[in-house]
Protein backbone atom coordinates (compact mmCIF):
# COMPACT_ATOMS: atom_id res chain seq x y z
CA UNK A 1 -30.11 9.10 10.01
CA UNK A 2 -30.26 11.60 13.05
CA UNK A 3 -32.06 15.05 11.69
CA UNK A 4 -33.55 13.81 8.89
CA UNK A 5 -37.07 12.44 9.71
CA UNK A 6 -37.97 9.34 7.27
CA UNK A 7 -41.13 9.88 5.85
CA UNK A 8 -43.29 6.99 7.01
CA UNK A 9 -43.39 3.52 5.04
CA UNK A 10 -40.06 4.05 3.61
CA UNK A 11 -37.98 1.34 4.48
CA UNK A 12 -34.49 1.55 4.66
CA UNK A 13 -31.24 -0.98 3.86
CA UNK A 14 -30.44 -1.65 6.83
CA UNK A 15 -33.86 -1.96 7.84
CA UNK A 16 -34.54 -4.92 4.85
CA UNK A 17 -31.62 -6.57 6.52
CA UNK A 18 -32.62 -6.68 10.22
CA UNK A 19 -36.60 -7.55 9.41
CA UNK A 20 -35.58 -9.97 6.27
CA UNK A 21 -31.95 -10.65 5.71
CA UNK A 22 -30.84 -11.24 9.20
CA UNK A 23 -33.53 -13.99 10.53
CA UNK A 24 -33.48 -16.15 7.61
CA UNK A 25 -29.79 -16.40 7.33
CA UNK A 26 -29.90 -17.00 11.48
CA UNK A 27 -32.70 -19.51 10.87
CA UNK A 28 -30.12 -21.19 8.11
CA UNK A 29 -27.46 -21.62 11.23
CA UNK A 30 -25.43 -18.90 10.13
CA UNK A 31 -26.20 -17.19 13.29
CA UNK A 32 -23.80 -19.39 15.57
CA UNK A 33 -20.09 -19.44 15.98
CA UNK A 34 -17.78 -19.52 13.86
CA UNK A 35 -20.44 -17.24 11.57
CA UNK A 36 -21.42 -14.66 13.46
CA UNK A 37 -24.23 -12.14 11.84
CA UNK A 38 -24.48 -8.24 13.19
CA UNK A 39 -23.99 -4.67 12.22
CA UNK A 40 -21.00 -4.35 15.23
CA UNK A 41 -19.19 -7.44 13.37
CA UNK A 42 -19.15 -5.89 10.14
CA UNK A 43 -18.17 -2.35 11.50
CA UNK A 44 -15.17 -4.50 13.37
CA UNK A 45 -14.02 -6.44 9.98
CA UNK A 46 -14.02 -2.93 8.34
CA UNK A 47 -12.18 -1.41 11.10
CA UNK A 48 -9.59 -4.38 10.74
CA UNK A 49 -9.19 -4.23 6.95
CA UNK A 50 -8.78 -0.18 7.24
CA UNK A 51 -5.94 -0.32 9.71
CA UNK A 52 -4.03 -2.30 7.02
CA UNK A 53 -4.90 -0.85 4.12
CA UNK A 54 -4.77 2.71 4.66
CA UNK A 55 -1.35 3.01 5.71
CA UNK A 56 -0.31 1.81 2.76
CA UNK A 57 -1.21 5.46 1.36
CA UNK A 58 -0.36 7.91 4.44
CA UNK A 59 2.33 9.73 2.50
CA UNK A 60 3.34 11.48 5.90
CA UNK A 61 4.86 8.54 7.19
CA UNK A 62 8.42 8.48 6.39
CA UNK A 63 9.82 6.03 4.29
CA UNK A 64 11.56 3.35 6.38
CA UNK A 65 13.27 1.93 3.88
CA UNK A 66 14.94 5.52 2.72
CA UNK A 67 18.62 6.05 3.00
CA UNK A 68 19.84 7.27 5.90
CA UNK A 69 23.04 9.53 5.78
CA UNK A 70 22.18 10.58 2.56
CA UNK A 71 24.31 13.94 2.59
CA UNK A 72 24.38 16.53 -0.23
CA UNK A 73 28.08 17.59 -1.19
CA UNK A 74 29.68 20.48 -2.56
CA UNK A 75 29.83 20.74 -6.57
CA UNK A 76 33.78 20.88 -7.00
CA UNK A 77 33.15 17.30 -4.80
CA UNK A 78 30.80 16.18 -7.04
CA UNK A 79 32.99 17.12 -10.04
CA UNK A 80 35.82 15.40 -8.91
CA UNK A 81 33.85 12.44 -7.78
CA UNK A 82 32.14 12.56 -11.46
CA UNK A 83 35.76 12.65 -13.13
CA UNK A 84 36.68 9.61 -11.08
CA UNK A 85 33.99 7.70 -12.51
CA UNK A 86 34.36 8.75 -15.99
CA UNK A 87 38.16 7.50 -15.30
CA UNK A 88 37.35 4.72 -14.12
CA UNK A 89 34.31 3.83 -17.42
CA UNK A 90 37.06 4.81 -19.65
CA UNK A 91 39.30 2.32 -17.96
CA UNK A 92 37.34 -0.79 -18.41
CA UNK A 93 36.35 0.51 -21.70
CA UNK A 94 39.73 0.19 -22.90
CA UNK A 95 39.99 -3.58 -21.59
CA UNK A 96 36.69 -4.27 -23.43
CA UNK A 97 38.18 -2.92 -26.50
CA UNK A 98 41.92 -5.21 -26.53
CA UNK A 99 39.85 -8.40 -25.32
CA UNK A 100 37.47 -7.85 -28.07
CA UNK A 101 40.51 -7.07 -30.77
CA UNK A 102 42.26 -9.98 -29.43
CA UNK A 103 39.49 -12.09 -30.13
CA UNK A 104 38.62 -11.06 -33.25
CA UNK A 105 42.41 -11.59 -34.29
């Protein structure tokens, strides 16, 4: 911690782990490759596991799977366009109906 003076005899985390943790689990074999023990490993793994994780919630990058084009039209447009629709739903209503009715007859 760089300001902060720490009062004598305390011991700190990362202390316990370089005097006790660290030796033992090297004296184990867990100091040689493929395991590989050491505060620079563990900053890397974290540095790996944040590049893919928090982009995932970076709201300023755009969506690439938006719409492109989308384009906003004028109402009369979107009247008409709404009428066709309706038209057309009113349409294949009507066939649902006479199958149905033919059926049931």
């Amino acid at each position: 911690m760089k300001g902060k003076a720490i009062p004598e005899g305390v011991i700190t985390e990362a202390d316990t782990c370089r005097e006790f943790v660290t030796p033992r689990l090297v004296e184990a074999g867990w100091g040689t490759a493929p395991h590989t023990i050491g505060e620079q490993t563990a900053r890397a793994a974290q540095a790996e596991g944040d590049s893919l994780y928090w982009p995932i919630y970076n709201l300023d990058i755009k969506n690439p799977n938006a719409k492109a084009g989308l384009e906003h039209a004028e109402p009369k447009d979107l009247i008409a366009a709404m009428r066709s629709h309706e038209a057309e739903v009113m349409r294949l209503l009507g066939e649902i109906e006479a199958l149905v009715t033919e059926v049931q007859a």
